[in-house]
Protein backbone atom coordinates (compact mmCIF):
# COMPACT_ATOMS: atom_id res chain seq x y z
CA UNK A 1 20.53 2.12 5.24
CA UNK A 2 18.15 4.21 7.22
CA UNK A 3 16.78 6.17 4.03
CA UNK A 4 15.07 2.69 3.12
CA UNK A 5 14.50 1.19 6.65
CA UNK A 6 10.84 0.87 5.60
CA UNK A 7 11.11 -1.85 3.17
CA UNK A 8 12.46 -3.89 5.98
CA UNK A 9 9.15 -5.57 6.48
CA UNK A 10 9.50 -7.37 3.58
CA UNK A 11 9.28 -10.94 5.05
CA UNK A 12 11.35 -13.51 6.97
CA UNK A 13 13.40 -15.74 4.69
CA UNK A 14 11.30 -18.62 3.30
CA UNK A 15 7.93 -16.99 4.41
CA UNK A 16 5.48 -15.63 2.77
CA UNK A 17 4.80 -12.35 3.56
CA UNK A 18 1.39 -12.71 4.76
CA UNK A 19 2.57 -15.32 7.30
CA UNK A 20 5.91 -13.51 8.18
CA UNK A 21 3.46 -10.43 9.65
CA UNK A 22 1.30 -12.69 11.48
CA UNK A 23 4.06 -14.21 13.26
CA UNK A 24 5.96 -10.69 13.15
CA UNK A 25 3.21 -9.24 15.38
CA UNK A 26 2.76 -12.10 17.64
CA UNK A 27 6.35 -11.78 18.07
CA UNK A 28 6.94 -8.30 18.45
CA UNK A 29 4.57 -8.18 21.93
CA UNK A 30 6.47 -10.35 23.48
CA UNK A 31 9.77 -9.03 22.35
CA UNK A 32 8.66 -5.32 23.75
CA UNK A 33 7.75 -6.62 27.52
CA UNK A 34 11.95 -7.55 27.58
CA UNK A 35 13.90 -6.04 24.56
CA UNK A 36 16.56 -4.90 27.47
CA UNK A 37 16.65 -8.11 28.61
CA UNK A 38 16.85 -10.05 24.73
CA UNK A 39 18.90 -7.58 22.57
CA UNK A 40 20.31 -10.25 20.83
CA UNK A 41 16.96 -11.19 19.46
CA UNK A 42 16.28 -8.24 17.91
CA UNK A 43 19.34 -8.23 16.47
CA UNK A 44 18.66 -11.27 14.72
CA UNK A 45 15.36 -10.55 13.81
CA UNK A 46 16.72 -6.81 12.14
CA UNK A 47 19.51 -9.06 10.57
CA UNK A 48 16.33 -11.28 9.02
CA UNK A 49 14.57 -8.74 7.61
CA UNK A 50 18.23 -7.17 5.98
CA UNK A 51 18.85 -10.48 4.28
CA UNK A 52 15.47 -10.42 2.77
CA UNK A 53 15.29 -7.17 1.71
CA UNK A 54 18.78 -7.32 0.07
CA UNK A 55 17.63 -10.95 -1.66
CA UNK A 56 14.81 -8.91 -3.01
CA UNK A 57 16.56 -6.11 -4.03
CA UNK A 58 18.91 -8.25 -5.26
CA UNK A 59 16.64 -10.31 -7.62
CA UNK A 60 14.95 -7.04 -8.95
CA UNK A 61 17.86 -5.80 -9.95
CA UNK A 62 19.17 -8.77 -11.81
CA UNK A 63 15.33 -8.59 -13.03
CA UNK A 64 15.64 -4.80 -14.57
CA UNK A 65 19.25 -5.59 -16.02
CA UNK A 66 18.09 -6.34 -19.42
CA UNK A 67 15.25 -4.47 -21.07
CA UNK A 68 11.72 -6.29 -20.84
CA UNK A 69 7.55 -5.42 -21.75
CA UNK A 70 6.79 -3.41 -18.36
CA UNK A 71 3.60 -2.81 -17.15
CA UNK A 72 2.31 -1.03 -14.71
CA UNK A 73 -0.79 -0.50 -13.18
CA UNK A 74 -2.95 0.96 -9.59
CA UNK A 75 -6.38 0.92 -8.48
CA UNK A 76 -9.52 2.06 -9.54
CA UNK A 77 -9.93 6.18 -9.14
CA UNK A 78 -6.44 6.34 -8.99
CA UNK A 79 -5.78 9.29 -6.48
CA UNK A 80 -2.56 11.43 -6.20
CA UNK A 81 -0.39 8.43 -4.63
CA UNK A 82 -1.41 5.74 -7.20
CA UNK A 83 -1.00 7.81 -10.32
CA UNK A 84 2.21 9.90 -9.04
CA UNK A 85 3.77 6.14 -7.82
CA UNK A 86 2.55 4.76 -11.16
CA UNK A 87 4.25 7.21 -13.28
CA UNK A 88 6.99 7.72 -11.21
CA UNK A 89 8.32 4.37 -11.46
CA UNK A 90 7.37 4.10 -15.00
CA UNK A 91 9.48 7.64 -15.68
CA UNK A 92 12.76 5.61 -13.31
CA UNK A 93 12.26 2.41 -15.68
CA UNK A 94 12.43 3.70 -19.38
CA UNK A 95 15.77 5.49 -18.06
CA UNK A 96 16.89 2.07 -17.81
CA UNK A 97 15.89 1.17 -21.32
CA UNK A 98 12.75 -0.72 -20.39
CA UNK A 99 9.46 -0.60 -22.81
CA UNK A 100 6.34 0.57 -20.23
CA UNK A 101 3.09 0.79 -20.20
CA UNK A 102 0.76 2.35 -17.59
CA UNK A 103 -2.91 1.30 -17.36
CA UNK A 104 -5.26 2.68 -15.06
CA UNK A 105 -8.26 0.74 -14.61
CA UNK A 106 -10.64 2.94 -14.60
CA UNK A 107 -10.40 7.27 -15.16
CA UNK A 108 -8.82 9.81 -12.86
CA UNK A 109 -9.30 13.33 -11.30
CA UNK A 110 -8.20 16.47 -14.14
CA UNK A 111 -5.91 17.82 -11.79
CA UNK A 112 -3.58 14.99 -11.96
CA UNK A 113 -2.87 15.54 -15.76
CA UNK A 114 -0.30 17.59 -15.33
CA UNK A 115 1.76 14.48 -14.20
CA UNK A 116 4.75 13.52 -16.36
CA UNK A 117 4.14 10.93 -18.78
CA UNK A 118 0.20 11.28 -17.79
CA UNK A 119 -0.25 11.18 -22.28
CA UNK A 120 0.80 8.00 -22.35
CA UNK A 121 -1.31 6.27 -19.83
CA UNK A 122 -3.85 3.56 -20.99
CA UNK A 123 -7.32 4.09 -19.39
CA UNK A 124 -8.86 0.70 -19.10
CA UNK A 125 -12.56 -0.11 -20.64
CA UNK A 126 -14.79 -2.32 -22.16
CA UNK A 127 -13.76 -1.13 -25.39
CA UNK A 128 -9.92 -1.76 -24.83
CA UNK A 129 -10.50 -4.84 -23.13
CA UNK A 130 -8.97 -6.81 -25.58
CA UNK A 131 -5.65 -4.51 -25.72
CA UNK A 132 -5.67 -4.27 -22.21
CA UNK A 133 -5.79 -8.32 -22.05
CA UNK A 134 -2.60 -8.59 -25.16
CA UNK A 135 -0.62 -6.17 -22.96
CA UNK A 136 -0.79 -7.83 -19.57
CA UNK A 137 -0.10 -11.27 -21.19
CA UNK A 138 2.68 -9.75 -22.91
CA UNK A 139 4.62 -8.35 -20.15
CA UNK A 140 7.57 -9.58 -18.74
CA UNK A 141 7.71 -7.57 -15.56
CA UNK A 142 4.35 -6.61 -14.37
CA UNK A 143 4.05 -3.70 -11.38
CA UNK A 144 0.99 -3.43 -8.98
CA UNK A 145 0.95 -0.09 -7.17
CA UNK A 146 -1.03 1.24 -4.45
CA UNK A 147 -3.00 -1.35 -3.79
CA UNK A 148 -3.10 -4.65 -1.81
CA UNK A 149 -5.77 -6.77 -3.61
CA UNK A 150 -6.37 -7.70 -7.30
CA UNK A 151 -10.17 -7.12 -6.53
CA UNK A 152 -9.24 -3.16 -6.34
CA UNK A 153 -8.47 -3.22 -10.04
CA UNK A 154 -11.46 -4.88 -11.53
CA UNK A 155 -11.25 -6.88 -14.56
CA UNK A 156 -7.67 -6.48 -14.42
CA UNK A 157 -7.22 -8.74 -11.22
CA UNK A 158 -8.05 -11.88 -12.98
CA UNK A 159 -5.67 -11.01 -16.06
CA UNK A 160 -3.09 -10.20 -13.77
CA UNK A 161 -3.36 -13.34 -11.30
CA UNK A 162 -3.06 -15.83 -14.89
CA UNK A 163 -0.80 -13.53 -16.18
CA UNK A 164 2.84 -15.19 -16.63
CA UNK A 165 4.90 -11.88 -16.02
CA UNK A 166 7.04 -11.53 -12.84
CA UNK A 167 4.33 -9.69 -10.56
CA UNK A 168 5.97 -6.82 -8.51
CA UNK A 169 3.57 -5.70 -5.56
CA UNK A 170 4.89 -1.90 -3.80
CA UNK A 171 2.03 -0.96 -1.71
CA UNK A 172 1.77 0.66 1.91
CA UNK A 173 -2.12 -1.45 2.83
CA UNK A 174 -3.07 -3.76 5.27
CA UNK A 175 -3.05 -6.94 5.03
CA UNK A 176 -1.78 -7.66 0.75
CA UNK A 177 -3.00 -10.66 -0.92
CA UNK A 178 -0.38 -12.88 -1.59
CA UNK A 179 -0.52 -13.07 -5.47
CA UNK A 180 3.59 -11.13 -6.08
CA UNK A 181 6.52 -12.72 -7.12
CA UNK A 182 8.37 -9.82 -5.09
CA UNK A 183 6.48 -7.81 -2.18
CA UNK A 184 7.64 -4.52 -1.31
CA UNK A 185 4.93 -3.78 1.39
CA UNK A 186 4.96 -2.17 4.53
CA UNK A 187 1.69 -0.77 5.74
CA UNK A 188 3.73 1.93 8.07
CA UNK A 189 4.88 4.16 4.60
CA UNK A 190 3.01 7.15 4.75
CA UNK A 191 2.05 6.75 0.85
CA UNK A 192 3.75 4.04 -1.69
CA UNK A 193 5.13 6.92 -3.67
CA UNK A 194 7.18 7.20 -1.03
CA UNK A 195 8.11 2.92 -1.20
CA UNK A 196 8.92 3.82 -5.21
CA UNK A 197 11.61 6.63 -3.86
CA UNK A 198 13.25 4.21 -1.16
CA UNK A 199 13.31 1.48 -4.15
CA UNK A 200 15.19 3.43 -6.51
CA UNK A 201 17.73 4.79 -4.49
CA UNK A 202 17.87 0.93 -2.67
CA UNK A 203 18.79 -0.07 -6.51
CA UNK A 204 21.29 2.70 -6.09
CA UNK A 205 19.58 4.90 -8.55
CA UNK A 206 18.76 7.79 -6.94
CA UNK A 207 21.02 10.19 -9.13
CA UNK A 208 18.34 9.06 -12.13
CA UNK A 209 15.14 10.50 -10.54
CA UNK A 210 14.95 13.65 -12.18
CA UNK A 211 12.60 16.71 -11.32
CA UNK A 212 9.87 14.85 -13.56
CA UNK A 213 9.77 12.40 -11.48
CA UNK A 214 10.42 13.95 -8.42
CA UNK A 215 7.24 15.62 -9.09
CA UNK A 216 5.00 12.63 -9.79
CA UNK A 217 6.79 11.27 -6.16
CA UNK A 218 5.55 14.02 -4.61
CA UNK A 219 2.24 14.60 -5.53
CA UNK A 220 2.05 11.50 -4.05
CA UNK A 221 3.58 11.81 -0.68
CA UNK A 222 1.71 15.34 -0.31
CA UNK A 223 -1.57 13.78 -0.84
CA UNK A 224 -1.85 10.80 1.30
CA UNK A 225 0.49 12.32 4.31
CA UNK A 226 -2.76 15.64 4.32
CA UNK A 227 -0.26 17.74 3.50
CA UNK A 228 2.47 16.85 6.25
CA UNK A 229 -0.07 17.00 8.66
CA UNK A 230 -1.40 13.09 9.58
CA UNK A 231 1.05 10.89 11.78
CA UNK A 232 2.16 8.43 9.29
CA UNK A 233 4.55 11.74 8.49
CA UNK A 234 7.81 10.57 9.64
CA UNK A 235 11.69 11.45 9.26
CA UNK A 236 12.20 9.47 6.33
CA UNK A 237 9.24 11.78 4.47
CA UNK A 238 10.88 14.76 5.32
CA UNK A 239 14.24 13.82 4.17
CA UNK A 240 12.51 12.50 0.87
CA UNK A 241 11.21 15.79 0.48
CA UNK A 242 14.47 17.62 1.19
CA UNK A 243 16.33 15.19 -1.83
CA UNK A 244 13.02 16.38 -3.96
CA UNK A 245 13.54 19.65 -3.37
CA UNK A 246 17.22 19.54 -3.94
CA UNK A 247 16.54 18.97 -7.67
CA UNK A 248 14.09 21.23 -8.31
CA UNK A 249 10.40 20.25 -7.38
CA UNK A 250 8.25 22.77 -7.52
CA UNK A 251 6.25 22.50 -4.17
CA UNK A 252 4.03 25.06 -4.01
CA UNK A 253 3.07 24.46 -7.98
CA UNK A 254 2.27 21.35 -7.25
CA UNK A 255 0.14 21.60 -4.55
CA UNK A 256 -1.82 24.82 -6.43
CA UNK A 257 -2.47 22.04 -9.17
CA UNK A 258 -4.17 19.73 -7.23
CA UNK A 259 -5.94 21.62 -4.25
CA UNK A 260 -6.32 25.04 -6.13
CA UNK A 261 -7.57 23.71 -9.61
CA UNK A 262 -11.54 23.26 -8.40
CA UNK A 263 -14.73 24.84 -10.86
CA UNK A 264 -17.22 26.68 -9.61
CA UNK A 265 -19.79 23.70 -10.04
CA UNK A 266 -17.45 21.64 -8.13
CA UNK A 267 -16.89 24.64 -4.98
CA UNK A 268 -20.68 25.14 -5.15
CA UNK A 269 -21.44 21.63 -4.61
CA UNK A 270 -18.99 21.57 -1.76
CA UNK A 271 -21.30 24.63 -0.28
CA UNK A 272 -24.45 22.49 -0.15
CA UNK A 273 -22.99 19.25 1.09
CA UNK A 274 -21.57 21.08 4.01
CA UNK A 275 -24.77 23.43 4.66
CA UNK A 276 -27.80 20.85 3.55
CA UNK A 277 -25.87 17.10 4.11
CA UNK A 278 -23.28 17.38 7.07
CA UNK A 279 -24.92 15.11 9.67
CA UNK A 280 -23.66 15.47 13.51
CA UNK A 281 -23.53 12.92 16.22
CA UNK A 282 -21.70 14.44 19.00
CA UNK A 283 -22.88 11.63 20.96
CA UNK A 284 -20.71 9.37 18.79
CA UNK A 285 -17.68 11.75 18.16
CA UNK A 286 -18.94 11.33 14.79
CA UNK A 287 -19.65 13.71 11.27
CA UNK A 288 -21.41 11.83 8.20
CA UNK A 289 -21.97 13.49 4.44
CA UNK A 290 -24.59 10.97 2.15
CA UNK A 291 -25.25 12.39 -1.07
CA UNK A 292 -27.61 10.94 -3.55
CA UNK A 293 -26.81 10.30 -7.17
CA UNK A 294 -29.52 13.11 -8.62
CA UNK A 295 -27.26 15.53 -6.32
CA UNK A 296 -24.12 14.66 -7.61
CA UNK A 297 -25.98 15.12 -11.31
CA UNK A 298 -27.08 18.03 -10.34
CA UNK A 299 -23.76 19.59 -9.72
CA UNK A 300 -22.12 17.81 -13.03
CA UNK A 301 -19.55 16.19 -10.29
CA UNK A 302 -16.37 14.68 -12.24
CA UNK A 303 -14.21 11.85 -11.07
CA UNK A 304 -12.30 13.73 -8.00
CA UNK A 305 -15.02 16.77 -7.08
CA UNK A 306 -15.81 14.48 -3.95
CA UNK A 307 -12.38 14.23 -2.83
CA UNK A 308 -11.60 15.54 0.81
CA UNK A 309 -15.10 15.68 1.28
CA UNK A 310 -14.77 13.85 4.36
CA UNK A 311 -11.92 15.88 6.00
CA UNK A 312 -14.44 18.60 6.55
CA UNK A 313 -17.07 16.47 8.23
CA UNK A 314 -13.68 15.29 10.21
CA UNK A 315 -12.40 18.99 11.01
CA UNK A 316 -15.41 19.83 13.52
CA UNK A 317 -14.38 20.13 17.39
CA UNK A 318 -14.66 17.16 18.87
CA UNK A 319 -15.33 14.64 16.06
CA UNK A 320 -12.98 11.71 15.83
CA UNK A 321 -14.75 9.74 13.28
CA UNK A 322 -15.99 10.88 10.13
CA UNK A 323 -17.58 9.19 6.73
CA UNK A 324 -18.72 10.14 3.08
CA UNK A 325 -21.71 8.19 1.66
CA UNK A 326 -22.40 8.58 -2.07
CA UNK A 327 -24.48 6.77 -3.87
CA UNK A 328 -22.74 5.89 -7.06
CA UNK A 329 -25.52 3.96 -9.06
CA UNK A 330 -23.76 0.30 -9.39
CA UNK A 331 -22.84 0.83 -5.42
CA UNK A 332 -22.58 2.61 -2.63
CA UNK A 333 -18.88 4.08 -2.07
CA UNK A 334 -17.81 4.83 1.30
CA UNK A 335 -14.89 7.21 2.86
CA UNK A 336 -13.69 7.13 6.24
CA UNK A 337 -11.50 9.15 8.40
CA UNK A 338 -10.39 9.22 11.67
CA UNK A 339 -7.90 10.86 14.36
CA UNK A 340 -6.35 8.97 17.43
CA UNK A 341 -6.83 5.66 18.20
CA UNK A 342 -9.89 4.45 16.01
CA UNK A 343 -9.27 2.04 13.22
CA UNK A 344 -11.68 2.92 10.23
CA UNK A 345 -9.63 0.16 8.91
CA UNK A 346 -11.29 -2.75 11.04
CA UNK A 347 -14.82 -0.88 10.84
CA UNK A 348 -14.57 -0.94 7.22
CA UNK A 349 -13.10 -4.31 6.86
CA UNK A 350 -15.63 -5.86 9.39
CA UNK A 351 -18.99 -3.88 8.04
CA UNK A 352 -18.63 -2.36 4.97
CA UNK A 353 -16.26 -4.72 2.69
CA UNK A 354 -13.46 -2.24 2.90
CA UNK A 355 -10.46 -1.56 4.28
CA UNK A 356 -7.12 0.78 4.36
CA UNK A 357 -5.45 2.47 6.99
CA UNK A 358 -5.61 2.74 10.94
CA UNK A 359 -6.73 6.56 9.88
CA UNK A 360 -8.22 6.15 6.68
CA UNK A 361 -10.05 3.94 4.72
CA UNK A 362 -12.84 2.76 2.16
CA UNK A 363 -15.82 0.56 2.03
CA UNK A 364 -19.19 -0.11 0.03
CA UNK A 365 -22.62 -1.42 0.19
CA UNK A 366 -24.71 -2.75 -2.37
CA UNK A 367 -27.67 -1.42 -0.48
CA UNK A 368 -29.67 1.42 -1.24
CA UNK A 369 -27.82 4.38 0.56
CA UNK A 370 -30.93 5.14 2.82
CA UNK A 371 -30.46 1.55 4.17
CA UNK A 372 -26.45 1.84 3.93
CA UNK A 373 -26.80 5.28 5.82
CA UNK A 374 -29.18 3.31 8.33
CA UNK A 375 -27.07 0.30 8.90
CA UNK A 376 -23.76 2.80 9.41
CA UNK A 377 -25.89 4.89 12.31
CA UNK A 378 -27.00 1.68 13.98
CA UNK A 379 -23.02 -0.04 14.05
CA UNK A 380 -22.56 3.33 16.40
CA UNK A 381 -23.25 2.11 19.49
CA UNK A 382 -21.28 -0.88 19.67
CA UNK A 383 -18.30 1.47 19.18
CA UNK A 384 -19.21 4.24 21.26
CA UNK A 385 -16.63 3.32 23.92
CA UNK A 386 -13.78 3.10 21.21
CA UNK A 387 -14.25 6.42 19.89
CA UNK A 388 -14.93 8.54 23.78
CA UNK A 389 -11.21 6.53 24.30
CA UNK A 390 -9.95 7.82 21.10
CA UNK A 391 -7.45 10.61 21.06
């Protein structure tokens, strides 16, 4: 089943999935140095991760067979991939008769709304709290996209982790809590719309994703592969795409709805940050943006105007590591990028309470963002050596 060859890394039988990967990547250094000489090994170890998969497959499918109270939900500033897997999925279950419900939990960029089903989605706040609350402990089936910790969502995580639903986690981040019933995980998808896509047609669905939610798929994939571009692009993407296309996705709407759909305020501010804010340290192989929260007033900037941001600082010759650093009042929000070898992942995880990707990731700071900016120049040197070796 190569189409779905992904979800493989479910787990080992009788592990959890969190201790299955730490004993997965012990174990697959020392398989390398002699996989001629141990075939049968691997073998057994492919057969392992089959017999999971299929169990789990297996059980959400006996799961789905009757209609339930679905929910569905993704983490906060949902981008392209967490809304397009979100709705998606939700678009795949009510063909099957289920009742769903997406919540967001918090707002989401304009040039998403075009997404199908995008009407009916439930934007979390402290004024729904209590419908938000009724919903999640009403659910039967309960779907956590895009994400790999119940801190990403807020106030949701704590309904979610008491919640009695069956918790479904599909999600391509490092290192996932272990909070699911069912884990669909593998950190080597180049987005989790692209998890949703093997999961249907794994169900044997495929024939019921239609163009709507082709689209929502891939939105999703477009977005977090940079347009076809980064390395987590593989085979299995492209032949996604080619099914996508096949029944009618519009590609090149799609992708003028999200990257050509900006104001003027929005292009304007995207002038000055790049003129008055880009910060250079060739020394470092390094490109930093801060902006301040009276600049991001200034320029009216809506959820999703900072977007991409950092793949301009990360576009100069030379530069292998790059970060935006906004201050966003309650805390300082963080993007990094990166090309080669350097993990923004571990820098973010081990300095900035983040975390993501090899090649991208997130982070914050409850400092002010002079002193986050400060501390963020000062962690350069210890990494200078990682980032001349990077490629």
């Amino acid at each position: 089943m190569p189409g779905y060859l992904r979800l493989y890394l479910q787990a080992i039988p009788a592990l959890s999935f969190q201790t299955a990967l730490k004993r997965l990547k012990t174990l697959f250094y020392c398989i390398r140095s002699y996989f001629f000489r141990n075939s049968r090994l691997i073998s057994l170890l492919i057969s392992g991760f089959i017999t999971s998969f299929m169990h789990d497959i297996n059980a959400l499918k006996e799961l789905l067979r009757e209609p339930k109270e679905v929910m569905i939900t993704t983490h906060h500033k949902p981008d392209a991939d967490a809304l397009g897997s979100s709705l998606g999925l939700a678009g795949y279950l009510k063909k099957l008769g289920h009742r769903v419900t997406v919540i967001t939990p918090s707002d989401y960029p304009s040039f998403l709304a075009w997404m199908e089903g995008n009407d009916d989605v439930l934007v979390y706040s402290e004024k729904n709290d209590a419908l938000v609350q009724r919903i999640i402990s009403e659910s039967q089936m309960i779907f956590c996209l895009d994400f790999s910790n119940l801190s990403r969502i807020n106030e949701m995580g704590e309904y979610i982790r008491n919640a009695k639903g069956t918790k479904v986690l599909i999600d391509h981040h490092l290192q996932p809590e272990d909070f699911a019933d069912l884990d669909f995980s593998n950190p080597q998808a180049a987005a989790t719309a692209e998890l949703v896509y093997d999961l249907i047609k794994a169900l044997g669905d495929s024939d019921k994703i239609d163009t709507g939610i082709g689209e929502c798929l891939y939105a999703g994939i477009m977005t977090d592969t940079g347009s076809f571009r980064h390395p987590s692009t593989s085979k299995n993407v492209h032949l996604i795409i080619a099914d996508l296309l096949h029944i009618g996705v519009n590609t090149s709407n799609i992708h003028r709805l999200i990257y050509d759909s900006s104001t003027e305020l929005r292009l304007r501010f995207l002038g000055y940050a790049l003129k008055d804010k880009l910060v250079v340290l060739p020394e470092y192989k390094t490109a930093y943006i801060a902006i301040t929260a009276d600049e991001l007033k200034a320029y009216d900037s809506k959820t999703g105007d900072t977007e991409g941001l950092v793949n301009f600082a990360l576009s100069i010759e030379g530069i292998v590591f790059a970060a935006v650093i906004i201050d966003r009042v309650q805390a300082v929000k963080m993007s990094f990028r990166s090309v080669g070898d350097f993990s923004v992942n571990e820098f973010a995880r081990a300095n900035f309470n983040g975390g993501g990707h090899k090649n991208a990731a997130g982070g914050m700071s409850l400092d002010t963002l002079d002193s986050t900016v400060a501390k963020f120049e000062s962690l350069l040197p210890q990494y200078k050596e990682q980032l001349h070796a990077s490629c």
